[in-house]
C-alpha atoms as a PDB file:
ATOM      1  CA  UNK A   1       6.042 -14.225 -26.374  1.00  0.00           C
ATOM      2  CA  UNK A   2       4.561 -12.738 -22.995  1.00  0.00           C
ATOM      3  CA  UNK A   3       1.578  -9.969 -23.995  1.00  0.00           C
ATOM      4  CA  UNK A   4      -1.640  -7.890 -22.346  1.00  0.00           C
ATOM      5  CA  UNK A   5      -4.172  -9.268 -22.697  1.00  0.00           C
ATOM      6  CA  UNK A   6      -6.419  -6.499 -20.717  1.00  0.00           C
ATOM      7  CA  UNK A   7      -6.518  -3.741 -18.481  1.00  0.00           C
ATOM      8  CA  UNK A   8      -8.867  -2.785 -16.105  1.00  0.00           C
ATOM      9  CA  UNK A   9      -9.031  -0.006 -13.383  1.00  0.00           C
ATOM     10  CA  UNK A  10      -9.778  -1.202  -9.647  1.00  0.00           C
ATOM     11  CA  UNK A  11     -10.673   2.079  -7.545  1.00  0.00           C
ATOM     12  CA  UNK A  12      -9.683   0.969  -3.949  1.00  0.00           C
ATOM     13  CA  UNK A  13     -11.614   1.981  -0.777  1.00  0.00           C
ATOM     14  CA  UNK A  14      -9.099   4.206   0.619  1.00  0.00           C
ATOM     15  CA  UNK A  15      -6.747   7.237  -0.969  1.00  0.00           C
ATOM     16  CA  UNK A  16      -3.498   8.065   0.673  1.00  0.00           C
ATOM     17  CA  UNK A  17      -1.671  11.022  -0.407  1.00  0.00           C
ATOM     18  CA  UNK A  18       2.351  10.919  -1.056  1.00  0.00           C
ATOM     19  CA  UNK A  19       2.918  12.689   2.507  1.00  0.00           C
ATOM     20  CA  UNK A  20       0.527  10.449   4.816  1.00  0.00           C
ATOM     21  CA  UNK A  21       2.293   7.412   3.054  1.00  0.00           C
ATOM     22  CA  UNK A  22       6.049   9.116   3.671  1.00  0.00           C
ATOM     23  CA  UNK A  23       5.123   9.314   7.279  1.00  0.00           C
ATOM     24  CA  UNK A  24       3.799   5.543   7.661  1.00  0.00           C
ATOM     25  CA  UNK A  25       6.482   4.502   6.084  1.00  0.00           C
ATOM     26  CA  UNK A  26       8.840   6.422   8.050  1.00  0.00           C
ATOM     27  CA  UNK A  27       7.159   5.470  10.879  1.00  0.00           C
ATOM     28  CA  UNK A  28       7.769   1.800  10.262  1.00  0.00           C
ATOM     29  CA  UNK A  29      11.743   2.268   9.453  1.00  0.00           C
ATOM     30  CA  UNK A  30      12.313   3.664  12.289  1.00  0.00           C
ATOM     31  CA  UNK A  31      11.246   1.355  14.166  1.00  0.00           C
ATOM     32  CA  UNK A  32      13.726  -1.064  12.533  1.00  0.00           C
ATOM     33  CA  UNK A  33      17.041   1.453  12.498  1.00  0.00           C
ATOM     34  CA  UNK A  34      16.993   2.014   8.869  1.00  0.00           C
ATOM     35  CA  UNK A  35      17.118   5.808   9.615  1.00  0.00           C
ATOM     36  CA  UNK A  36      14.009   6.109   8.146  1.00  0.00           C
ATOM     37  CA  UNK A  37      15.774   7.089   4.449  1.00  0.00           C
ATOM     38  CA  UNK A  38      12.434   6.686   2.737  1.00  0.00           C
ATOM     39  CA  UNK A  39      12.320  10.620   1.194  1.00  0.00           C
ATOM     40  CA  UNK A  40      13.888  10.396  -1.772  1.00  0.00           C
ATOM     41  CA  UNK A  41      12.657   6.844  -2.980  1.00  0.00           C
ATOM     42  CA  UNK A  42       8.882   7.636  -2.655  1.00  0.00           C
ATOM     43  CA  UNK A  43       9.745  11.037  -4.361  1.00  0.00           C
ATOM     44  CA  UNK A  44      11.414   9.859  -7.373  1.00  0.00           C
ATOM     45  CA  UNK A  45       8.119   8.213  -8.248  1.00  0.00           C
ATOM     46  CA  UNK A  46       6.085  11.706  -8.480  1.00  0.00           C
ATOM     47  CA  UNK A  47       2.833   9.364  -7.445  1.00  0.00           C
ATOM     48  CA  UNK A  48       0.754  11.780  -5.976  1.00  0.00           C
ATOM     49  CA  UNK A  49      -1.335   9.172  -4.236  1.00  0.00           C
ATOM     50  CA  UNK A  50      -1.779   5.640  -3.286  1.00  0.00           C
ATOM     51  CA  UNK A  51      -4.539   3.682  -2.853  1.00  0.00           C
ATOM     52  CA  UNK A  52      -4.827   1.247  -0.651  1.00  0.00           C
ATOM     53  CA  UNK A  53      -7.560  -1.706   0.401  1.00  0.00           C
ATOM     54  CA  UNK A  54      -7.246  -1.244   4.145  1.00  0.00           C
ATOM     55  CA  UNK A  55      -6.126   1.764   6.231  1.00  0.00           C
ATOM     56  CA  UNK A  56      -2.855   2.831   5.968  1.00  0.00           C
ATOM     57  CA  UNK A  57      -2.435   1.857   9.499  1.00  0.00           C
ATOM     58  CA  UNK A  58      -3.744  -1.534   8.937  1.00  0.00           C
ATOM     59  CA  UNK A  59      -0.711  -2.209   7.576  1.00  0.00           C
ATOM     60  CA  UNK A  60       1.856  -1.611  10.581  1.00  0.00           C
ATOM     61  CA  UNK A  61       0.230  -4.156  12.637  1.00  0.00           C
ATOM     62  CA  UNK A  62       1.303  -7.906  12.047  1.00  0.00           C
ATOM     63  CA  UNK A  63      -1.280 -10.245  10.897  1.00  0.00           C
ATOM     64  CA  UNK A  64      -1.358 -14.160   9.933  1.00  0.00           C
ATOM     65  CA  UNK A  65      -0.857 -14.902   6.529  1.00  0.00           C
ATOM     66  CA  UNK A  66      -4.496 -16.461   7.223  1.00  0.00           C
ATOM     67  CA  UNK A  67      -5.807 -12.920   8.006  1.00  0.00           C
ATOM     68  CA  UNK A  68      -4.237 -10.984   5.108  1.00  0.00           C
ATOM     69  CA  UNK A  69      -5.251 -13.895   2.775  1.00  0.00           C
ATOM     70  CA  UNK A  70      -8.736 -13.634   4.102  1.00  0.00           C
ATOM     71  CA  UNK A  71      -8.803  -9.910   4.118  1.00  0.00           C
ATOM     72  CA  UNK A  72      -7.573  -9.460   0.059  1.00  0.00           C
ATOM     73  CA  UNK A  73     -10.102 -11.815  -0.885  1.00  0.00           C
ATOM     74  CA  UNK A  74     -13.312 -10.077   0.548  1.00  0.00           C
ATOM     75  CA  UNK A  75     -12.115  -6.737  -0.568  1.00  0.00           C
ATOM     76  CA  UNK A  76     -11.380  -8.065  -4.123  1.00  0.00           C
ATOM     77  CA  UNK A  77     -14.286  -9.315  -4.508  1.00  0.00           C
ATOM     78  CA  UNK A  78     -16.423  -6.780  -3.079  1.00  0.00           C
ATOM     79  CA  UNK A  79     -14.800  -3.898  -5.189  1.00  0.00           C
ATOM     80  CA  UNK A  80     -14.588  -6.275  -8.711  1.00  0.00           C
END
């Protein structure tokens, strides 16, 4: 039977609150005709904030799978 075996705590270089990550995110689905229905999905959570390990903007560009492999790796181990 699946169990946890830990839990740790990772405090991420950058803090987004729940209305800077509603307008990204809006931002993004409108660009792809969705309507940009995000509202009530990110509410329903009642997260207050996000962190994140790049800018928020960071991730609206496209990047290589390279890139965002080599990116995750030198943050995780910087912050761990």
């Amino acid at each position: 039977m699946p169990f946890i075996a830990a839990v740790s705590k990772i405090q991420f270089p950058f803090k987004v609150d729940r209305a800077d990550v509603k307008a990204q995110a809006r931002s993004l689905l409108l660009r792809i005709s969705t309507g940009g229905q995000t509202d009530p999905h990110l509410d329903i959570t009642e997260i207050v904030t996000r962190n994140f390990c790049k800018l928020i903007t960071y991730y609206a560009e496209p990047n290589a799978f390279v890139q965002n492999y080599n990116d995750y790796i030198s943050i995780h181990w910087s912050i761990t």
